[in-house]
C-alpha atoms as a PDB file:
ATOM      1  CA  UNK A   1     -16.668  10.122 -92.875  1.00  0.00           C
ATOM      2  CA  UNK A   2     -13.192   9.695 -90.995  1.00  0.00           C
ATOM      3  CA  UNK A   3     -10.490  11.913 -91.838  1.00  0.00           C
ATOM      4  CA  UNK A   4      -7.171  10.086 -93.532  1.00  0.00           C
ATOM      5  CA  UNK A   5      -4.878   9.509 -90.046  1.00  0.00           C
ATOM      6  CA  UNK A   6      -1.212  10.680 -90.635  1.00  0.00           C
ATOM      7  CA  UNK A   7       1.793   8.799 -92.699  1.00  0.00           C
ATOM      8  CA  UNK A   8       2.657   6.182 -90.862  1.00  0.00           C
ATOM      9  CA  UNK A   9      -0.817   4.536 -90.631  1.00  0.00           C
ATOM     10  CA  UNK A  10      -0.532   4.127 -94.094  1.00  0.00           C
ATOM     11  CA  UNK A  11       0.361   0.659 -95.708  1.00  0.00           C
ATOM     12  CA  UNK A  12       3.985   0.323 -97.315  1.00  0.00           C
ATOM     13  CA  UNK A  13       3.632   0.427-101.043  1.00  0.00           C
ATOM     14  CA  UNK A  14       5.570  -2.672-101.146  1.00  0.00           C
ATOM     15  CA  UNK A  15       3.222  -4.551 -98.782  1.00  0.00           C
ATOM     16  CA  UNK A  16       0.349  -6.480 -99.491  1.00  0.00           C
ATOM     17  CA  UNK A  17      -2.016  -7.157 -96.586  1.00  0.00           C
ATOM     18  CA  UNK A  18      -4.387 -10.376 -97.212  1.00  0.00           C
ATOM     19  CA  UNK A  19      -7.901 -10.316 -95.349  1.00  0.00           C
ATOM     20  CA  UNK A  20     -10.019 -13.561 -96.182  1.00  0.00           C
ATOM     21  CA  UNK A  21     -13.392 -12.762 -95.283  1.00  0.00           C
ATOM     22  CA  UNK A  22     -14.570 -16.551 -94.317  1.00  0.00           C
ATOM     23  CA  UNK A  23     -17.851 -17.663 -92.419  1.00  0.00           C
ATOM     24  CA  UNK A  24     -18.890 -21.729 -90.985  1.00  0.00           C
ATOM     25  CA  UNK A  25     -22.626 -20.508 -92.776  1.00  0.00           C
ATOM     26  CA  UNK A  26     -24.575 -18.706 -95.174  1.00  0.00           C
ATOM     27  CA  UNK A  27     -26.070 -15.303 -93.651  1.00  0.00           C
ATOM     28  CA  UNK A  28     -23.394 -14.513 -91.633  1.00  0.00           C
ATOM     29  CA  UNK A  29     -22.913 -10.678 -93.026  1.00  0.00           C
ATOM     30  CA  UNK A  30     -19.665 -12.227 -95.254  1.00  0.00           C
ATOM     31  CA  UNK A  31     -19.899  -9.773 -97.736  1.00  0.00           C
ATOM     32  CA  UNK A  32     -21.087  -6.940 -94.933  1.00  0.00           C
ATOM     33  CA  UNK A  33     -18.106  -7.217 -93.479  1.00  0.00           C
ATOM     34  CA  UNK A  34     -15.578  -7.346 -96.680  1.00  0.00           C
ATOM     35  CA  UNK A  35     -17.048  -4.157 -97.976  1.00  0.00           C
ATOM     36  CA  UNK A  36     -16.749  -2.295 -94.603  1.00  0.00           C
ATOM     37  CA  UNK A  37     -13.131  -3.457 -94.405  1.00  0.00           C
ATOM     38  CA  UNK A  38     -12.513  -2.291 -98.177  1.00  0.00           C
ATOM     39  CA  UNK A  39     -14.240   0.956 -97.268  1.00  0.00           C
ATOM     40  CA  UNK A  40     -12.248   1.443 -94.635  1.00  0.00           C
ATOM     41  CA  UNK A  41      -8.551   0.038 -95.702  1.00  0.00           C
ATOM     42  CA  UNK A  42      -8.847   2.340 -98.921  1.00  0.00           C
ATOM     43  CA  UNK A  43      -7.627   5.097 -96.764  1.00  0.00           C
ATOM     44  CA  UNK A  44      -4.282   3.083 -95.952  1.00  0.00           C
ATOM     45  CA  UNK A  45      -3.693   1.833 -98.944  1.00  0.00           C
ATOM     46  CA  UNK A  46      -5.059   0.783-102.658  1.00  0.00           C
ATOM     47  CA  UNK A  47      -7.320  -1.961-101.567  1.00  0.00           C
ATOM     48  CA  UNK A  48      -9.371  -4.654-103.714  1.00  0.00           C
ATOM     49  CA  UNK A  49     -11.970  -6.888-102.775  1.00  0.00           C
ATOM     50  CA  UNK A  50     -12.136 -10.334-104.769  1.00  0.00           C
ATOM     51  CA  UNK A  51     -15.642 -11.713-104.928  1.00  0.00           C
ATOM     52  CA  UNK A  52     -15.151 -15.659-105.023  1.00  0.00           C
ATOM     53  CA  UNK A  53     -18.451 -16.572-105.674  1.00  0.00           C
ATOM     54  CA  UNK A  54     -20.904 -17.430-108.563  1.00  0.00           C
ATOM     55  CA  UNK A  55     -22.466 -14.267-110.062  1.00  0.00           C
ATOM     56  CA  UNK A  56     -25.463 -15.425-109.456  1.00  0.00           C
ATOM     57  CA  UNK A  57     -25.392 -15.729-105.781  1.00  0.00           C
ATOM     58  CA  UNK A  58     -23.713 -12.272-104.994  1.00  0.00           C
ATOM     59  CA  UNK A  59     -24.249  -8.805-105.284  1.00  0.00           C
ATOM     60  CA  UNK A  60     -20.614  -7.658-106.240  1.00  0.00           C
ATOM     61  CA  UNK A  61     -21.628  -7.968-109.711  1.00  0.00           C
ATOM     62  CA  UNK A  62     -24.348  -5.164-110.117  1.00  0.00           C
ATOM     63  CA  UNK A  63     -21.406  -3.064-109.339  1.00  0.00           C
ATOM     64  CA  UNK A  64     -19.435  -3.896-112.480  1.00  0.00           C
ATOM     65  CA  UNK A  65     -22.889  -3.578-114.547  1.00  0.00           C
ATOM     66  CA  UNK A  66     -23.675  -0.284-113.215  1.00  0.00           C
ATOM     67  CA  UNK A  67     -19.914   0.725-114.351  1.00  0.00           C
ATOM     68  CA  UNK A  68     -19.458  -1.423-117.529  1.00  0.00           C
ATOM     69  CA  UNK A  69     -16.630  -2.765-116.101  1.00  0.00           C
ATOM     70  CA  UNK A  70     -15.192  -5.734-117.691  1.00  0.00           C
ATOM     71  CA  UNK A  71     -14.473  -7.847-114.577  1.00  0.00           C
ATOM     72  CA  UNK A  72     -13.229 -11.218-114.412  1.00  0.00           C
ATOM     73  CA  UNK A  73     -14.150 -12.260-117.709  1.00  0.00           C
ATOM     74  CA  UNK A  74     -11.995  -9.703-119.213  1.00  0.00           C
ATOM     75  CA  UNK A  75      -8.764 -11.063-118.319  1.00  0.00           C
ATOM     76  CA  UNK A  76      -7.829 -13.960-120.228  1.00  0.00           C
ATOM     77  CA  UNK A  77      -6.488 -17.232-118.474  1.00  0.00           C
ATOM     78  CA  UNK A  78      -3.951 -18.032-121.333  1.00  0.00           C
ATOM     79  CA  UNK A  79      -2.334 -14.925-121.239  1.00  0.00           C
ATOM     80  CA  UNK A  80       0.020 -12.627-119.526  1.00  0.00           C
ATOM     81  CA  UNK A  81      -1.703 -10.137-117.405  1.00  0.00           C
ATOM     82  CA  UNK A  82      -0.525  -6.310-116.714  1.00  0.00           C
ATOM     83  CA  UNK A  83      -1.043  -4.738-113.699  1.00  0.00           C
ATOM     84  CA  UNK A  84      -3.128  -1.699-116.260  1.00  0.00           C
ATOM     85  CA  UNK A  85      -5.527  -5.017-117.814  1.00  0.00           C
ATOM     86  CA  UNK A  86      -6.499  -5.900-114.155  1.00  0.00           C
ATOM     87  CA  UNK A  87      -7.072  -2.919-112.552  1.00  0.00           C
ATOM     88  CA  UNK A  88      -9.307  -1.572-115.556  1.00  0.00           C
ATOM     89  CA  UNK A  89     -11.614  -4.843-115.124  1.00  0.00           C
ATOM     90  CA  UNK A  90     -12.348  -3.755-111.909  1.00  0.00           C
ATOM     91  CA  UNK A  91     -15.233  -1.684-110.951  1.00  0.00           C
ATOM     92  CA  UNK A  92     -14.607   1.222-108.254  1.00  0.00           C
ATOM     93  CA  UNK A  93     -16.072   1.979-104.624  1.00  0.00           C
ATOM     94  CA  UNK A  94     -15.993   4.914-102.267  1.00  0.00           C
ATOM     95  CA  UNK A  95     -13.770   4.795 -99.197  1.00  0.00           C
ATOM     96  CA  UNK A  96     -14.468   6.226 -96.177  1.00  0.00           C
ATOM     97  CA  UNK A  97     -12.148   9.162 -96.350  1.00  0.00           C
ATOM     98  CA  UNK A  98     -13.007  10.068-100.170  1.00  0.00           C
ATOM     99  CA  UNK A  99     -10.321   7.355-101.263  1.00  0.00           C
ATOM    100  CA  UNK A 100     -11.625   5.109-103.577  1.00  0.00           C
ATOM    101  CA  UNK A 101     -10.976   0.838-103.734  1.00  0.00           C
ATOM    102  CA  UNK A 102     -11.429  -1.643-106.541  1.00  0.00           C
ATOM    103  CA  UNK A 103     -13.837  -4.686-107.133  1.00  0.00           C
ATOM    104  CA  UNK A 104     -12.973  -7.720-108.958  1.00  0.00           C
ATOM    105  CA  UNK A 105     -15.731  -9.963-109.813  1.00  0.00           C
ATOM    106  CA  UNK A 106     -17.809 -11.177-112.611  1.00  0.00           C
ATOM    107  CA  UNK A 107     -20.158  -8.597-113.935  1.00  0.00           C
ATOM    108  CA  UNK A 108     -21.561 -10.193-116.864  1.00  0.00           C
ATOM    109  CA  UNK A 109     -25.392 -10.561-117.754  1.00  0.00           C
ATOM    110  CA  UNK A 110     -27.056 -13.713-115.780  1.00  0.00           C
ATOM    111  CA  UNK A 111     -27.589 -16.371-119.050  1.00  0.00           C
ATOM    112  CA  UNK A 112     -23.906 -16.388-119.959  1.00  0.00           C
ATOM    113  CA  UNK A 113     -21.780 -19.132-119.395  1.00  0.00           C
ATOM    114  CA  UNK A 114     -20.308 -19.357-115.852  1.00  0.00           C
ATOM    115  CA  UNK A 115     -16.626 -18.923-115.122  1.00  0.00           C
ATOM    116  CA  UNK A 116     -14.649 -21.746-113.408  1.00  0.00           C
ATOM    117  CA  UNK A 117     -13.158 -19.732-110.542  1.00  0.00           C
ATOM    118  CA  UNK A 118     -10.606 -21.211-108.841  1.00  0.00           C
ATOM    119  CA  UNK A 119     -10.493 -22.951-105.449  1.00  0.00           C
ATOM    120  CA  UNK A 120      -6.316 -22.270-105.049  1.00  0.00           C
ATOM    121  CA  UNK A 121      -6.073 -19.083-102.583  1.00  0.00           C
ATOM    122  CA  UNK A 122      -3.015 -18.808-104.416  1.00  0.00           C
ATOM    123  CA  UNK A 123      -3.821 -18.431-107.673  1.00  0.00           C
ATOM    124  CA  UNK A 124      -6.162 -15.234-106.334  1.00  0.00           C
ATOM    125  CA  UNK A 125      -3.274 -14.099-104.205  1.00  0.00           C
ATOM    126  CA  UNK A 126      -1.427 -14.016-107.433  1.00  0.00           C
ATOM    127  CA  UNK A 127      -4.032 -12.206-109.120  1.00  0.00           C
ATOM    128  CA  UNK A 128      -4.091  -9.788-106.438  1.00  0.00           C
ATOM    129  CA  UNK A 129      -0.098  -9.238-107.109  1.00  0.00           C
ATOM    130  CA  UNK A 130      -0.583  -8.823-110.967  1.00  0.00           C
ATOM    131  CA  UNK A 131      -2.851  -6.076-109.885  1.00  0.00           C
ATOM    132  CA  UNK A 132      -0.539  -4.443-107.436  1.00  0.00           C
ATOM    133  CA  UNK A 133      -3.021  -3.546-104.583  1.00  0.00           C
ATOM    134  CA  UNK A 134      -1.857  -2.798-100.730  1.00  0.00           C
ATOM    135  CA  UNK A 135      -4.770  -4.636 -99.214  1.00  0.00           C
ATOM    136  CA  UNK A 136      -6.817  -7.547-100.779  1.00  0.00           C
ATOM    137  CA  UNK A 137     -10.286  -8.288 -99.349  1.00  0.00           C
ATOM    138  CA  UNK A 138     -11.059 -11.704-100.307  1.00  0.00           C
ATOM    139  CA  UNK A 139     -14.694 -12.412-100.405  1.00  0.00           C
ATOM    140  CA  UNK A 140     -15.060 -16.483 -99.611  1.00  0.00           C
ATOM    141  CA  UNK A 141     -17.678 -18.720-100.387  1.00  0.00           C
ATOM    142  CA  UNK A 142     -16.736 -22.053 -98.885  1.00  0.00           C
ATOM    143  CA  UNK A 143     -17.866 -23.154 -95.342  1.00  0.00           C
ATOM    144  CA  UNK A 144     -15.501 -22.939 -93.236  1.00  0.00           C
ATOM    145  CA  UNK A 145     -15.880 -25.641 -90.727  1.00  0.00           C
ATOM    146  CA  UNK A 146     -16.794 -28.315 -92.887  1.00  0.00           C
ATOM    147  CA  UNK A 147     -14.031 -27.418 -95.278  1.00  0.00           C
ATOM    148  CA  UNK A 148     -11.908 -28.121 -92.344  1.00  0.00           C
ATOM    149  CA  UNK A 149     -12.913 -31.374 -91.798  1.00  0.00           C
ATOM    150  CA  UNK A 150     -13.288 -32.606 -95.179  1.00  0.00           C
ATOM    151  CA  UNK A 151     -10.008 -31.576 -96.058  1.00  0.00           C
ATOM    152  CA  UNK A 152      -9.326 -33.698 -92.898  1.00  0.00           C
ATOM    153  CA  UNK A 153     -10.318 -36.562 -93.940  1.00  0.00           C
ATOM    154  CA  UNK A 154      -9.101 -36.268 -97.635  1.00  0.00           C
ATOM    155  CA  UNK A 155      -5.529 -35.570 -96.340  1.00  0.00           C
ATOM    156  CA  UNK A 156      -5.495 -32.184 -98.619  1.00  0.00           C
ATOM    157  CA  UNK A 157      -4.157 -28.808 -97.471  1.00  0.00           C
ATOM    158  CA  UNK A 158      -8.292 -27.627 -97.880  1.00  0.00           C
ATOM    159  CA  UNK A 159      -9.108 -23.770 -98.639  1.00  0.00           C
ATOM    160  CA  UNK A 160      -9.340 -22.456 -95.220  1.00  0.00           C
ATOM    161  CA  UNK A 161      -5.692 -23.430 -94.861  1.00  0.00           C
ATOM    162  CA  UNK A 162      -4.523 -22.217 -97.494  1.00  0.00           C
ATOM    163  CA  UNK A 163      -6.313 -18.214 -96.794  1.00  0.00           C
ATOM    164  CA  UNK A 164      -4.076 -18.803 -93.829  1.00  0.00           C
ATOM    165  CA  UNK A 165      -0.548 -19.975 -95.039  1.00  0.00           C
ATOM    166  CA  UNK A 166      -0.979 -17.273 -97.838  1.00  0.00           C
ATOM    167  CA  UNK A 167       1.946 -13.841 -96.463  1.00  0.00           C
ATOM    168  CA  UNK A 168       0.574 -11.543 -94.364  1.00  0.00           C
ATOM    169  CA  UNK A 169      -2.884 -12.582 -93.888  1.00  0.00           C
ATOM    170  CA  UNK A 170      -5.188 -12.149 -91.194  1.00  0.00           C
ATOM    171  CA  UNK A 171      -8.450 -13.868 -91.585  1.00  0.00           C
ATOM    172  CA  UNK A 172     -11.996 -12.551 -90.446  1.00  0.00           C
ATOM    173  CA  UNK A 173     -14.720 -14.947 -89.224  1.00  0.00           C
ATOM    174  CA  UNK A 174     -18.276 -13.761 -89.387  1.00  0.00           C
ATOM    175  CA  UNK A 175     -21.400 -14.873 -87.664  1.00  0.00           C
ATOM    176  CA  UNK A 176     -24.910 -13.705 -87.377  1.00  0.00           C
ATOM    177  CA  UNK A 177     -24.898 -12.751 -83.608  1.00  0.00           C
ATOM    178  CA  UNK A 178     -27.853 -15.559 -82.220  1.00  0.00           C
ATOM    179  CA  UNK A 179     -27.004 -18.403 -80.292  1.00  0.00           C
ATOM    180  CA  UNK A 180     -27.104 -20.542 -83.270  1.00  0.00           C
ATOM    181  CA  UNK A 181     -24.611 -18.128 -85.285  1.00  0.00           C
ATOM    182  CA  UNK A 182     -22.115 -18.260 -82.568  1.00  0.00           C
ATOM    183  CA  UNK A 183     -22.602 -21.449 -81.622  1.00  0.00           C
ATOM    184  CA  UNK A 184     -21.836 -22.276 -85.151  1.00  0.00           C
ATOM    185  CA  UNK A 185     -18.839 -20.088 -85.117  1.00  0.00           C
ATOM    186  CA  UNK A 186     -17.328 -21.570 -81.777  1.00  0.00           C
ATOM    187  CA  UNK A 187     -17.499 -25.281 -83.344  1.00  0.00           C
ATOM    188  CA  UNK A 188     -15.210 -23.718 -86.406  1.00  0.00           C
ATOM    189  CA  UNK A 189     -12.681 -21.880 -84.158  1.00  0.00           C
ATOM    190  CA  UNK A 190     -12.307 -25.518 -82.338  1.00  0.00           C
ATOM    191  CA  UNK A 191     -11.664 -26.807 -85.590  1.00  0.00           C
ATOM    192  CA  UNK A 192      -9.048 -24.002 -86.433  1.00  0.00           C
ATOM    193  CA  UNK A 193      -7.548 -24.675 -82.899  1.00  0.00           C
ATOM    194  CA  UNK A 194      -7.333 -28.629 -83.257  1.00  0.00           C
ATOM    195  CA  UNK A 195      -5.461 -27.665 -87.363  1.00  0.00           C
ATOM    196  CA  UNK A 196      -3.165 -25.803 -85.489  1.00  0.00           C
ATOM    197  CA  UNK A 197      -3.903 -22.750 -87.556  1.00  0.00           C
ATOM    198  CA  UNK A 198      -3.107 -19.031 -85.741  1.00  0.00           C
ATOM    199  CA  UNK A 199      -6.100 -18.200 -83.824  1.00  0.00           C
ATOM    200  CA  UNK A 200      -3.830 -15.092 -82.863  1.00  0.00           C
ATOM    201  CA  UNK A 201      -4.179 -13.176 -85.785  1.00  0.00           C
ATOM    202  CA  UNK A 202      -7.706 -14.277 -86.678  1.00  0.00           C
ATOM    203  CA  UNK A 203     -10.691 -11.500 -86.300  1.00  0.00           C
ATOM    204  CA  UNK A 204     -14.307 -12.358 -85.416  1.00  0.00           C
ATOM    205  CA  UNK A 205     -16.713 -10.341 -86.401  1.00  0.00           C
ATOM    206  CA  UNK A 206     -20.718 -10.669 -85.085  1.00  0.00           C
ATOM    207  CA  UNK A 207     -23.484  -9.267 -86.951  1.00  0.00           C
ATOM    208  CA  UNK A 208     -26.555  -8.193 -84.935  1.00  0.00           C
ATOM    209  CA  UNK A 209     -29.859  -9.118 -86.435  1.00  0.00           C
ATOM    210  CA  UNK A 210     -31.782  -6.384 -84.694  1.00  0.00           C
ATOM    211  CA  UNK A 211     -31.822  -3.375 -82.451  1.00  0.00           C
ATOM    212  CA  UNK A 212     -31.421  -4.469 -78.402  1.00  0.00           C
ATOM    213  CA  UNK A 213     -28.881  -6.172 -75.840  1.00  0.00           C
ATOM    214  CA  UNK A 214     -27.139  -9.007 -77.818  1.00  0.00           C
ATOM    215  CA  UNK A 215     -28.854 -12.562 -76.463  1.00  0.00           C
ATOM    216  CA  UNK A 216     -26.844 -14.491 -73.128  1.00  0.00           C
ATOM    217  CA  UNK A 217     -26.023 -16.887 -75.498  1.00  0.00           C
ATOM    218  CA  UNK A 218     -23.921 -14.727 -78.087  1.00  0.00           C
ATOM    219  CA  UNK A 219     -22.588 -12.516 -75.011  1.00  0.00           C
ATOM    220  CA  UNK A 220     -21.039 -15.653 -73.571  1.00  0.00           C
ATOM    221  CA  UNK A 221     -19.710 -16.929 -76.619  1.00  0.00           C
ATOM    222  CA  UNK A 222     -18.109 -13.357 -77.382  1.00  0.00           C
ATOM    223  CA  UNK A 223     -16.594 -14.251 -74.366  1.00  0.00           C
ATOM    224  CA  UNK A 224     -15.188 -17.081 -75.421  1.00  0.00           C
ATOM    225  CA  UNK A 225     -14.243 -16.035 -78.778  1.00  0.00           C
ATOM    226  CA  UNK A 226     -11.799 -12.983 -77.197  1.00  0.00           C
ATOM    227  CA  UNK A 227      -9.778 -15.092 -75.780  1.00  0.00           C
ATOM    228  CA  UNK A 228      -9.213 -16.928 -78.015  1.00  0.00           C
ATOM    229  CA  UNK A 229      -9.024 -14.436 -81.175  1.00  0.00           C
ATOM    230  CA  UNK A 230      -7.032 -11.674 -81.721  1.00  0.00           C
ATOM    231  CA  UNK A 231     -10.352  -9.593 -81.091  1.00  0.00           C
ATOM    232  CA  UNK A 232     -14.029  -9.683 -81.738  1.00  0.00           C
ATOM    233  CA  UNK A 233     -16.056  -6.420 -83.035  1.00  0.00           C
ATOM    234  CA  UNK A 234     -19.792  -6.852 -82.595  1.00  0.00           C
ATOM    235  CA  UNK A 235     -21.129  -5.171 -85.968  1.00  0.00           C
ATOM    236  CA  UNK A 236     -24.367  -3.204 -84.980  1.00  0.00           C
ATOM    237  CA  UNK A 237     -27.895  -3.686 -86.131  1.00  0.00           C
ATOM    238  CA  UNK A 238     -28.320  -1.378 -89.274  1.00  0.00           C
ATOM    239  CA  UNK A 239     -31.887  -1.355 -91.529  1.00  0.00           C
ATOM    240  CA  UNK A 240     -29.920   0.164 -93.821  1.00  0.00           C
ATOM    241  CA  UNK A 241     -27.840  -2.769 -94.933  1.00  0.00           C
ATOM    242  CA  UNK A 242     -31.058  -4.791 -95.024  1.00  0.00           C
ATOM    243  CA  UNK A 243     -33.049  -2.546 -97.346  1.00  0.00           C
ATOM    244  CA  UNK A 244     -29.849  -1.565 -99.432  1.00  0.00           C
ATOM    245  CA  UNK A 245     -27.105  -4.326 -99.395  1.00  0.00           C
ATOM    246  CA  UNK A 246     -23.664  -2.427-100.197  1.00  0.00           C
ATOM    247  CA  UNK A 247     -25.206   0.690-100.581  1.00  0.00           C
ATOM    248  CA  UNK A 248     -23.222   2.949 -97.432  1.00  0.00           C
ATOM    249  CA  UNK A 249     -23.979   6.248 -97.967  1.00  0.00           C
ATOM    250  CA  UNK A 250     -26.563   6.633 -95.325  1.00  0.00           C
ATOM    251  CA  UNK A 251     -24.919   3.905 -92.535  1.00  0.00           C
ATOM    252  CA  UNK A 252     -25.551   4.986 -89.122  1.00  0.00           C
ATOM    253  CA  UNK A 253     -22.535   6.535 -87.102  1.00  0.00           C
ATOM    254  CA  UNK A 254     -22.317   3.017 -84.611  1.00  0.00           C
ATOM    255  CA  UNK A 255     -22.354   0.902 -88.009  1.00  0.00           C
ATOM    256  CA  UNK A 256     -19.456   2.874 -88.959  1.00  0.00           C
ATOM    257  CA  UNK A 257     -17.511   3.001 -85.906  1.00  0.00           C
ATOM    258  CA  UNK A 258     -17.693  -0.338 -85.968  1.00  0.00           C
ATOM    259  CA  UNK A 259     -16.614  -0.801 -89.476  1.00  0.00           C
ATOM    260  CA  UNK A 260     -13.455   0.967 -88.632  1.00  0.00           C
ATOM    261  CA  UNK A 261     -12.901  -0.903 -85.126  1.00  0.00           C
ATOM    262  CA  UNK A 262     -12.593  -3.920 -87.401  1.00  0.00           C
ATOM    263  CA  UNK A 263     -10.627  -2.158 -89.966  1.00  0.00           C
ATOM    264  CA  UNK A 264      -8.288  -1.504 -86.886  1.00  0.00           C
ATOM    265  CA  UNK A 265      -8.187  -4.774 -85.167  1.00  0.00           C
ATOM    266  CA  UNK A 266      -7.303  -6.657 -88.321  1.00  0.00           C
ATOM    267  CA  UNK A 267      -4.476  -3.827 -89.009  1.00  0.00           C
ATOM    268  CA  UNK A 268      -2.943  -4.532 -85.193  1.00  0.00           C
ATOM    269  CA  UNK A 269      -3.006  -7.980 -85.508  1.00  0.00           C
ATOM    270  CA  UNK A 270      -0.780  -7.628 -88.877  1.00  0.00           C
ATOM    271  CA  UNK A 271       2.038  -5.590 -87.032  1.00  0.00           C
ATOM    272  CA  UNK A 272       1.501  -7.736 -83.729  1.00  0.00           C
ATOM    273  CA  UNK A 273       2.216 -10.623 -86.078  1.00  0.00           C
ATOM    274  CA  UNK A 274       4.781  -9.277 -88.907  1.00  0.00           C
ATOM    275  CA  UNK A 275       5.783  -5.473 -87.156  1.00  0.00           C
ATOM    276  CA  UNK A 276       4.838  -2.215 -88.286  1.00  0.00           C
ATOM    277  CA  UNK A 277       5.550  -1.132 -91.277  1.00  0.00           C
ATOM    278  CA  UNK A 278       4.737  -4.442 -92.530  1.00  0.00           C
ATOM    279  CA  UNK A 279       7.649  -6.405 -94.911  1.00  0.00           C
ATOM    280  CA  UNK A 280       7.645  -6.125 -98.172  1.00  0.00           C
ATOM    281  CA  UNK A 281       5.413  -8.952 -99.983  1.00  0.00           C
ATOM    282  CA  UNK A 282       6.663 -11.465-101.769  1.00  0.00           C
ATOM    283  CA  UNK A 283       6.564 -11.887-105.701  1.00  0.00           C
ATOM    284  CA  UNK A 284       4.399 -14.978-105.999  1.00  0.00           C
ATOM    285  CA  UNK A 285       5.481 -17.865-108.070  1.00  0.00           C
ATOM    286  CA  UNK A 286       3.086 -18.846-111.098  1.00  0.00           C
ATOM    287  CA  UNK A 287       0.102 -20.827-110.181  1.00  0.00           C
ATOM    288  CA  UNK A 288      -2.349 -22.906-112.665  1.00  0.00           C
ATOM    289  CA  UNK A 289      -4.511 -19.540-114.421  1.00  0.00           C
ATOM    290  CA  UNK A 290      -6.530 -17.457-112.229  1.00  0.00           C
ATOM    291  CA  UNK A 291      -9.754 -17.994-114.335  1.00  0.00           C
ATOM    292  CA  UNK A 292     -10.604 -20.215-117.254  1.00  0.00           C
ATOM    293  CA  UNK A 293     -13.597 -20.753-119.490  1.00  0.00           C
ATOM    294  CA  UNK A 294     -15.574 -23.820-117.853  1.00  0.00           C
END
């Protein structure tokens, strides 16, 4: 457990860092990587992580069961919110300095009817303000290089865009670290690089699938990737995330020195970008409900 570094690491209570967690495929450690950067941000600041996808497919929700937290469902989408209503629907995590950071997802029981999240990364950035939190991990579900080139094609702003035109964000790309995974991985950053979307503040993160030398393959395309990126943190091997998803408690030491090597590179590209301190965040103007009933 790292110790809590002096004042001026700490996020300005005013600000409001945004980290999209976003991936081109399924398996790519998404959700790996958003709860070591939640772990790790809760000691510079109150932190959140927003799970945007179906309960059913993720494993942010046995959180809020195990804490009979309300969660999404317990804020209602034709009402005002308070900053008190949100933060109690959230269930709680451990940081790694003793702090502790929220979760925001939807803990119900599997049969009951799903909730019509919304696409908008605005309307979860506004969420996020209603809640008042420093740092806001956003869990993604949508693929990131074919959302790119659908929203192409359609002429829309997309999602992925929109993570990125949100204030003070500074996206996180995860792959599995094989030569498919970064090949993968490569093809989206050429995407992001031919939308004209900051590559500068964007954070790669590769997640080993076993114990060894990484392949040529995904050493090359590392390569690659760093100078392109503002940095890329190969995430170690770790059975322990395997056998116990979120569970942390018991994470080797190179697991979490990586964890906060990508806490810290997505923290320097924010004041590279914006300065240190950060600005203060802006109040965001009202978007169509956070969550409704489908």
């Amino acid at each position: 457990m790292r110790k809590r570094t002096d004042a001026v690491q700490a996020l300005p209570v005013s600000a409001r860092l945004l980290v999209p967690v976003m991936a081109a495929t399924g398996g790519s450690g998404r959700t790996t990587v958003a709860n070591f950067l939640a772990t790790e941000l809760a000691a510079n600041g109150s932190t959140v992580v927003l799970d945007l996808a179906p309960r059913l497919s993720s494993p942010w929700p046995a959180r809020l069961t195990e804490q009979k937290a309300g969660g999404l469902a317990a804020l209602p989408s034709d009402q005002p919110l308070t900053r008190s209503a949100v933060q109690q629907a959230c269930a709680v995590g451990a940081g790694a300095d003793g702090s502790s950071w929220h979760i925001l997802s939807d803990g119900r029981e599997w049969h009951t009817q799903p909730l019509a999240l919304p696409e908008n990364p605005a309307a979860w950035y506004q969420l996020a303000a209603i809640g008042g939190w420093q740092a806001v991990v956003a869990d993604t579900v949508h693929p990131l290089a074919h959302d790119l080139l659908a929203a192409r094609c359609a002429g829309e702003t997309g999602q992925t865009r929109g993570w990125y035109d949100l204030p003070y964000a500074v996206p996180v790309l995860c792959a599995a670290a094989t030569a498919q995974g970064v090949r993968g991985l490569q093809q989206a950053v050429m995407a992001l690089h031919a939308e004209g979307l900051p590559l500068q503040r964007t954070v790669v993160a590769l997640i080993s699938t076993g114990d060894g030398r990484p392949p040529v393959a995904v050493r090359a395309g590392a390569t690659m990737l760093t100078s392109r990126t503002a940095a890329v943190v190969q995430v170690p091997y770790d059975p322990h995330i395997r056998a116990h998803s979120l569970a942390a408690a018991r994470l080797r030491s190179r697991t979490r020195q990586a964890a906060a090597q990508l806490t810290g590179a997505v923290l320097a590209a924010a004041h590279a970008t914006w300065g240190h301190p950060l600005p203060d965040a802006p109040q965001p103007a009202p978007v169509t409900p956070a969550v409704t009933a489908s």
